[in-house]
PDB file of N, CA and C in Angstrom:
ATOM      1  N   UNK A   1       0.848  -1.177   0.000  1.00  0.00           N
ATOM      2  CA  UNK A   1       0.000   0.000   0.000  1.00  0.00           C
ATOM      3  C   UNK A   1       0.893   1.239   0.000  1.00  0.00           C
ATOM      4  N   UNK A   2       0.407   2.064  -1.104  1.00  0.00           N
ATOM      5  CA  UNK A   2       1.300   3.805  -0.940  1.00  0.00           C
ATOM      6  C   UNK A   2       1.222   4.386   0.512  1.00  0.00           C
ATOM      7  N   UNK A   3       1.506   4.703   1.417  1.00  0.00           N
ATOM      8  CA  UNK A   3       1.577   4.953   2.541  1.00  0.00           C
ATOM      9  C   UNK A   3       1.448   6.433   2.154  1.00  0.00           C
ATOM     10  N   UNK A   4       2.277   7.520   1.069  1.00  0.00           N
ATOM     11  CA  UNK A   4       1.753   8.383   1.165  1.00  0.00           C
ATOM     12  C   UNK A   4       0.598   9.071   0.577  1.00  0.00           C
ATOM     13  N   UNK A   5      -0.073   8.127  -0.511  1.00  0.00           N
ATOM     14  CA  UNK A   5      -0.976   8.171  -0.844  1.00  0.00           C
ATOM     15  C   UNK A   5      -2.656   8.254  -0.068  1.00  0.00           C
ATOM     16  N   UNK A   6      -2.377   6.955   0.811  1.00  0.00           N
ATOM     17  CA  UNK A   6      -3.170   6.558   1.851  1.00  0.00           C
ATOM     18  C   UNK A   6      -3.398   7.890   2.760  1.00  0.00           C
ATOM     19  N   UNK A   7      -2.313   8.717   3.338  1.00  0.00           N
ATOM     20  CA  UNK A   7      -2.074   9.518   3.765  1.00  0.00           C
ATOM     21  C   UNK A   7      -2.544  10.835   3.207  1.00  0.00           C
ATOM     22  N   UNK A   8      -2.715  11.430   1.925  1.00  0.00           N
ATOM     23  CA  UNK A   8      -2.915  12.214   0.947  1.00  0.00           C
ATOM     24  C   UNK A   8      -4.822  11.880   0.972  1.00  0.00           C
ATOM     25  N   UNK A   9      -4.988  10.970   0.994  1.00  0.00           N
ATOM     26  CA  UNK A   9      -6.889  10.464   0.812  1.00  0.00           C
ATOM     27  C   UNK A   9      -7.289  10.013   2.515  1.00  0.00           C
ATOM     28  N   UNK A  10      -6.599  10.304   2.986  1.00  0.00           N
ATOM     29  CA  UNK A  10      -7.404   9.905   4.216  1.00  0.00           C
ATOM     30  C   UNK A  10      -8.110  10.640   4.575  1.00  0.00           C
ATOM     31  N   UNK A  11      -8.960  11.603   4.413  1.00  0.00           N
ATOM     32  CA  UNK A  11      -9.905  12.508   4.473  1.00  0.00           C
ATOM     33  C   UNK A  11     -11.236  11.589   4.119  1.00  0.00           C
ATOM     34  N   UNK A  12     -11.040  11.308   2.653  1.00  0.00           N
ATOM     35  CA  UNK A  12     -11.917  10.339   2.322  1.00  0.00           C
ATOM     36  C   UNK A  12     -12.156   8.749   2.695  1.00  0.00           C
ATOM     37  N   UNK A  13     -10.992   8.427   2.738  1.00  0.00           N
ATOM     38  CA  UNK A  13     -11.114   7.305   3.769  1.00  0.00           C
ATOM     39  C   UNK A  13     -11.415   6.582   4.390  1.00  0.00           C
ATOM     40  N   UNK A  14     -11.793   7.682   5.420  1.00  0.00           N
ATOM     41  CA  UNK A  14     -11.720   7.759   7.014  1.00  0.00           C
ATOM     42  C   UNK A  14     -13.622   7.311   6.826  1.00  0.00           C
ATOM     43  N   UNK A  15     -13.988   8.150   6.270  1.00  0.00           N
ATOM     44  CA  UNK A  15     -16.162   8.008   5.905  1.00  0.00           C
ATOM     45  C   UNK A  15     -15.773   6.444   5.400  1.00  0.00           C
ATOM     46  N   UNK A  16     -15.289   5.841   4.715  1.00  0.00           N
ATOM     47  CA  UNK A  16     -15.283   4.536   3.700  1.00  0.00           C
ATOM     48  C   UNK A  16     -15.089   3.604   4.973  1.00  0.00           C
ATOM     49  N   UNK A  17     -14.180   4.125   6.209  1.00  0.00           N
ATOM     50  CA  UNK A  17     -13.790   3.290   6.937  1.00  0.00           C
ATOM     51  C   UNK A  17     -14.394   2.940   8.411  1.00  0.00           C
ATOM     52  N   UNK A  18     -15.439   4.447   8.390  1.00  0.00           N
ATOM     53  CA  UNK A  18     -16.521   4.054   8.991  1.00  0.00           C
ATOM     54  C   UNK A  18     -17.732   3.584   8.950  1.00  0.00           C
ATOM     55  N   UNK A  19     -17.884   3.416   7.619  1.00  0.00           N
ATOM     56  CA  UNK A  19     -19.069   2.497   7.249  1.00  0.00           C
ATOM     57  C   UNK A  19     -18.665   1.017   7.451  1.00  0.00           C
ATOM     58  N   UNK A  20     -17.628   0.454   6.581  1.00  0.00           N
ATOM     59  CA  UNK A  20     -16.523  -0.782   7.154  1.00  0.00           C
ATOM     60  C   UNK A  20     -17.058  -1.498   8.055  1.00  0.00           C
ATOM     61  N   UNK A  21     -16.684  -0.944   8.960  1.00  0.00           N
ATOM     62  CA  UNK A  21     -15.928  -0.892  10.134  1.00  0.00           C
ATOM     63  C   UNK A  21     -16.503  -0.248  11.317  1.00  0.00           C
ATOM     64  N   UNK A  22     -18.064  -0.619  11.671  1.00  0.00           N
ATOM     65  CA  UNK A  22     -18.363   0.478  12.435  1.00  0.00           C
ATOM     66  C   UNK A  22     -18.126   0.280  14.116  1.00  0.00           C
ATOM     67  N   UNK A  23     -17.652  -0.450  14.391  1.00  0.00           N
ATOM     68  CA  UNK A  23     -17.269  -0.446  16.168  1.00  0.00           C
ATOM     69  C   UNK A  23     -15.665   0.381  16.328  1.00  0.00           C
ATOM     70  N   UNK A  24     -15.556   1.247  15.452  1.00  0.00           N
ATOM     71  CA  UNK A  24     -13.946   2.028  14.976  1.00  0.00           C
ATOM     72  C   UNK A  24     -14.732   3.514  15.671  1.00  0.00           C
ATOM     73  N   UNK A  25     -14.217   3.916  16.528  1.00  0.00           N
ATOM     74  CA  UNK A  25     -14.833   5.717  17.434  1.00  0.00           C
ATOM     75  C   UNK A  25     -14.075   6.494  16.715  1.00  0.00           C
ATOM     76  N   UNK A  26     -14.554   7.445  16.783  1.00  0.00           N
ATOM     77  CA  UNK A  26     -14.142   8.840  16.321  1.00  0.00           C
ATOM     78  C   UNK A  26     -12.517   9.174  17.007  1.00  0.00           C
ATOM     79  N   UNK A  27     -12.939   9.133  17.701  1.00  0.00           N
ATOM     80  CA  UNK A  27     -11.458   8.813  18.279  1.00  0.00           C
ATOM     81  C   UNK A  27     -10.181   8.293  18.281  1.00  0.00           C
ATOM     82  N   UNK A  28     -10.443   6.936  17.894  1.00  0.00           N
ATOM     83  CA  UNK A  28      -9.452   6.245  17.246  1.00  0.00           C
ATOM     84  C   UNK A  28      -9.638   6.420  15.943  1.00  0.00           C
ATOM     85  N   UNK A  29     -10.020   7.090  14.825  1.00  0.00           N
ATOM     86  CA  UNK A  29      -9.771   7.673  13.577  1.00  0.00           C
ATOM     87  C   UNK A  29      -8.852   8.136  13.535  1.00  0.00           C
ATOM     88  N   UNK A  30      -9.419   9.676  14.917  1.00  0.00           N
ATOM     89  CA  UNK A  30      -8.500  10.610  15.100  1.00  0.00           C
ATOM     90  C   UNK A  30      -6.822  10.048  15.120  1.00  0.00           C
ATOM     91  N   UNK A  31      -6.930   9.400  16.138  1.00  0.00           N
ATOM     92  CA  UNK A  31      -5.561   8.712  15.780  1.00  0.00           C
ATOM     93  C   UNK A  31      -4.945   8.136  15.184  1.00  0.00           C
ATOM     94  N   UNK A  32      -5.807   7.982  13.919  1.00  0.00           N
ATOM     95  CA  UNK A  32      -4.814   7.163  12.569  1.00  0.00           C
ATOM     96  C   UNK A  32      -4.133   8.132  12.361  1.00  0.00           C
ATOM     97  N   UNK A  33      -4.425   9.558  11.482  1.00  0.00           N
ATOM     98  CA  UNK A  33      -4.042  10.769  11.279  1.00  0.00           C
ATOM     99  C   UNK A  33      -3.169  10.279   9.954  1.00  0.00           C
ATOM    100  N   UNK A  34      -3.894   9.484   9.262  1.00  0.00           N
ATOM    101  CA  UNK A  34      -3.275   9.206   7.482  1.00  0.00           C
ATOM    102  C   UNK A  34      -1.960   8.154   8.033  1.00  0.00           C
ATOM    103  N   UNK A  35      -2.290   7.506   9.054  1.00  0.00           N
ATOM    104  CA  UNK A  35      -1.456   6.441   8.765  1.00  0.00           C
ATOM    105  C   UNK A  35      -1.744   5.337   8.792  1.00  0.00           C
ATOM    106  N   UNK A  36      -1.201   4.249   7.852  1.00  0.00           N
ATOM    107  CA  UNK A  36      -1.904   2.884   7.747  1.00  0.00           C
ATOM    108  C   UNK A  36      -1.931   1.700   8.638  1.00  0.00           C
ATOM    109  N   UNK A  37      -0.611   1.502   9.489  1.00  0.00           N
ATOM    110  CA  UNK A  37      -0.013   1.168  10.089  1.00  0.00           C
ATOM    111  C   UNK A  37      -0.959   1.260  11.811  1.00  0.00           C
ATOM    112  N   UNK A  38      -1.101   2.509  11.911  1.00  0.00           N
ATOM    113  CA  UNK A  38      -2.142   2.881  13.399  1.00  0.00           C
ATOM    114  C   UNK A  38      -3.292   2.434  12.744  1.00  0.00           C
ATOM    115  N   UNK A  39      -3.775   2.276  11.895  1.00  0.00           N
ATOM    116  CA  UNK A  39      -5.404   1.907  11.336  1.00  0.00           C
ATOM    117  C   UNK A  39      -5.425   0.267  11.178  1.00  0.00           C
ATOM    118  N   UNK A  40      -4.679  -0.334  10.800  1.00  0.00           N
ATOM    119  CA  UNK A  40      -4.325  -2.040  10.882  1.00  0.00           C
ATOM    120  C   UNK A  40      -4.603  -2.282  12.055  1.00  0.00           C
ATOM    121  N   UNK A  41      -3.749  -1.696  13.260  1.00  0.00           N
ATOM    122  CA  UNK A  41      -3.651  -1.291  14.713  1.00  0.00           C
ATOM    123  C   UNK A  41      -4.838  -1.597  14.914  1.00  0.00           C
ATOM    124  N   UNK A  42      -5.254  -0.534  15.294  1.00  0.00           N
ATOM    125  CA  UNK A  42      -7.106  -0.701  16.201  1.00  0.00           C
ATOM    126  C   UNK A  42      -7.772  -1.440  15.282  1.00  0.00           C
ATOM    127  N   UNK A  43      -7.752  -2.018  13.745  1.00  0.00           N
ATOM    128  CA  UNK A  43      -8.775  -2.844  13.234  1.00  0.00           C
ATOM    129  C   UNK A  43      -8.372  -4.161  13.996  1.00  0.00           C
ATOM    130  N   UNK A  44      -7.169  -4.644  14.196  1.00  0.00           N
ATOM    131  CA  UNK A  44      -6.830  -5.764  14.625  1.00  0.00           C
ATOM    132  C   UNK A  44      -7.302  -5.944  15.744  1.00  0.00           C
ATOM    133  N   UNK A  45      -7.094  -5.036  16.632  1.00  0.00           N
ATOM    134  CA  UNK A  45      -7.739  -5.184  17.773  1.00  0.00           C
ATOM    135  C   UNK A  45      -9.187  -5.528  17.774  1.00  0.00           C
ATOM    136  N   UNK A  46     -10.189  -4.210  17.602  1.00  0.00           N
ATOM    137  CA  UNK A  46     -11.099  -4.039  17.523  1.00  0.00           C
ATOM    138  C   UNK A  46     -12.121  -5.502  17.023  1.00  0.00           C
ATOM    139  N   UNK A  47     -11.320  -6.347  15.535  1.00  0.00           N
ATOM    140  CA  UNK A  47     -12.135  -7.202  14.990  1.00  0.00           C
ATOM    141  C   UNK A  47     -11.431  -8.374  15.573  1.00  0.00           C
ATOM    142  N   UNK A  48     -10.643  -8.752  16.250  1.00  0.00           N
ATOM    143  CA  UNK A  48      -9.450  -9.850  16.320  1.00  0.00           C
ATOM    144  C   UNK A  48      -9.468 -10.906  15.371  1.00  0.00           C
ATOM    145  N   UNK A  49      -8.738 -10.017  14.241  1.00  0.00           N
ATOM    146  CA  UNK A  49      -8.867 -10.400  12.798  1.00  0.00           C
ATOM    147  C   UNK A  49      -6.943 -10.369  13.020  1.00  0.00           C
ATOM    148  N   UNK A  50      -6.289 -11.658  12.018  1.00  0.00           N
ATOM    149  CA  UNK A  50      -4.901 -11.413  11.651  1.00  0.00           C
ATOM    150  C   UNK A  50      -4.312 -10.620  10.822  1.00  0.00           C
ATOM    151  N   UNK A  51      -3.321  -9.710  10.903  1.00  0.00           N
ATOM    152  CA  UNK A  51      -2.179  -8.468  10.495  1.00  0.00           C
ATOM    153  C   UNK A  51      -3.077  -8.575   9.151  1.00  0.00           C
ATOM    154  N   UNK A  52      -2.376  -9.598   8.455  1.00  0.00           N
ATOM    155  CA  UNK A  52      -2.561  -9.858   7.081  1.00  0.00           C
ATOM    156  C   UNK A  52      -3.834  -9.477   6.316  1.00  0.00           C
ATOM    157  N   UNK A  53      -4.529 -10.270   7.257  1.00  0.00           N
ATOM    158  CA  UNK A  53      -6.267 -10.533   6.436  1.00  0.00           C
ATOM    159  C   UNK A  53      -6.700  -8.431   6.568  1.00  0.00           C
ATOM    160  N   UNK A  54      -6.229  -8.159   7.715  1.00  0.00           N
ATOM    161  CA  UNK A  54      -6.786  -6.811   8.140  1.00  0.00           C
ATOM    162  C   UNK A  54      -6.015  -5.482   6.873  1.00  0.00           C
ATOM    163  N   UNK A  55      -4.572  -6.169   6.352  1.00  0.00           N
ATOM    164  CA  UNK A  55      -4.200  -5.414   6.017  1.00  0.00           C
ATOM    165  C   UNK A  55      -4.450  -5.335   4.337  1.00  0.00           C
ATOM    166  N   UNK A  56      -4.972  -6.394   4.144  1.00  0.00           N
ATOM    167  CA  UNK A  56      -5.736  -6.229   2.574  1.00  0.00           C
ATOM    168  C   UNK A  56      -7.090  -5.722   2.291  1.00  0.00           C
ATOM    169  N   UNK A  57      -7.624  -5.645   3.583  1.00  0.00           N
ATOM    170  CA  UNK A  57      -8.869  -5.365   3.466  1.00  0.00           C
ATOM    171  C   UNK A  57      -8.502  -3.748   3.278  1.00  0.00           C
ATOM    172  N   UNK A  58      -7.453  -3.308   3.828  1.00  0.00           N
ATOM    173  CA  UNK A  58      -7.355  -1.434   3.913  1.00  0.00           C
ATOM    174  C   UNK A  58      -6.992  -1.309   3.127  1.00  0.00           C
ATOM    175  N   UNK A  59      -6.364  -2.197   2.199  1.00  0.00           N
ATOM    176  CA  UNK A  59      -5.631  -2.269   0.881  1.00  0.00           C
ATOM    177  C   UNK A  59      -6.234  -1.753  -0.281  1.00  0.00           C
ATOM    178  N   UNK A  60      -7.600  -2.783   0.201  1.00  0.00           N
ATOM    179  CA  UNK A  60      -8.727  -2.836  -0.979  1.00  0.00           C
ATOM    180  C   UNK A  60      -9.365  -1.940  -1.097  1.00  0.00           C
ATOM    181  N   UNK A  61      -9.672  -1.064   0.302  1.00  0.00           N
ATOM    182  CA  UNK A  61     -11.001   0.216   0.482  1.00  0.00           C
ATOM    183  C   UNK A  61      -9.633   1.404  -0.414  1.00  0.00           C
ATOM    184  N   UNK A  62      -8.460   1.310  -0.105  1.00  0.00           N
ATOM    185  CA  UNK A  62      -8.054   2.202  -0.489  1.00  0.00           C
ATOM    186  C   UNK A  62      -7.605   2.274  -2.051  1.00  0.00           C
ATOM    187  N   UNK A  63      -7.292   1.414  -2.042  1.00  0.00           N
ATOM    188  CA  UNK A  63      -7.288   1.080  -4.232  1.00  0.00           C
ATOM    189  C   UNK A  63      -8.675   1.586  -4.692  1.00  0.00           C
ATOM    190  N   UNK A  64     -10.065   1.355  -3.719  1.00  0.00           N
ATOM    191  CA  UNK A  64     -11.133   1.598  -4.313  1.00  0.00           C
ATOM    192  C   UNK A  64     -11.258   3.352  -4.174  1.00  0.00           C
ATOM    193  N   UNK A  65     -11.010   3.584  -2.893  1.00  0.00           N
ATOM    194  CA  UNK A  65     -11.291   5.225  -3.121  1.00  0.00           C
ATOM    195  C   UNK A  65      -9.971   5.641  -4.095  1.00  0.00           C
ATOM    196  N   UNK A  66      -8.993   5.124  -4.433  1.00  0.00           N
ATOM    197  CA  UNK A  66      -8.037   5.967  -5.320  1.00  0.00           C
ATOM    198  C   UNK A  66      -8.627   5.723  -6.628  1.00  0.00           C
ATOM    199  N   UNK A  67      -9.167   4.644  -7.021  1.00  0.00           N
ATOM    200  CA  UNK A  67      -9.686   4.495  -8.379  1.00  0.00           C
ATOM    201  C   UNK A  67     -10.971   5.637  -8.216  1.00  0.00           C
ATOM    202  N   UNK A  68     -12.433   5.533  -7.310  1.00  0.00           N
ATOM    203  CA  UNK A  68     -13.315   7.058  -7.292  1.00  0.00           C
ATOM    204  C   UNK A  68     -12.365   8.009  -7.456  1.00  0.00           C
ATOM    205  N   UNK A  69     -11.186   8.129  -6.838  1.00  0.00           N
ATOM    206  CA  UNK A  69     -10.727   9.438  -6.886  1.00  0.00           C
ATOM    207  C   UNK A  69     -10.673   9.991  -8.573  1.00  0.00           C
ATOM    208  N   UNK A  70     -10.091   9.110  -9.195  1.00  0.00           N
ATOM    209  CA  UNK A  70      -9.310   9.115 -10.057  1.00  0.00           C
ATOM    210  C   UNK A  70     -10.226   9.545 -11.304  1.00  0.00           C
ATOM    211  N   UNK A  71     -10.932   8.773 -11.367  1.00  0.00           N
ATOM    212  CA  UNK A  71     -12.372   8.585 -12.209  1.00  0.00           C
ATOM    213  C   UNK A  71     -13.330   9.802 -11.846  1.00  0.00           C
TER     214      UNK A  71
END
């Protein structure tokens, strides 16, 4: 995943990742702050889902908002 890309769209994101994902607080958004790495973080927790599986799924929302973006 572009890390600074991810970072650059996390505005948009962040709405994609609360629909997702909805036991994720405002709060711990706040604390991603466009990074992918803190957002894997509390999903892992939150779903006690493995690194991996969690980290394609952010993979995927975010290929999808860069392709809306793009388009």
């Amino acid at each position: 995943m572009d890390e600074a890309r991810f970072a650059a769209r996390w505005h948009e994101l962040r709405h994609d990742v609360q629909r997702q994902w909805n036991r994720v607080t405002d709060e711990e958004l706040d604390r991603v702050q466009g990074d992918p790495d803190v957002l894997i973080g509390i999903l892992m927790e939150k779903y006690e889902e493995p690194r991996r599986a969690v980290e394609l799924q952010v993979k995927r929302l975010a290929e999808r908002q860069t392709q809306i973006g793009a388009g």
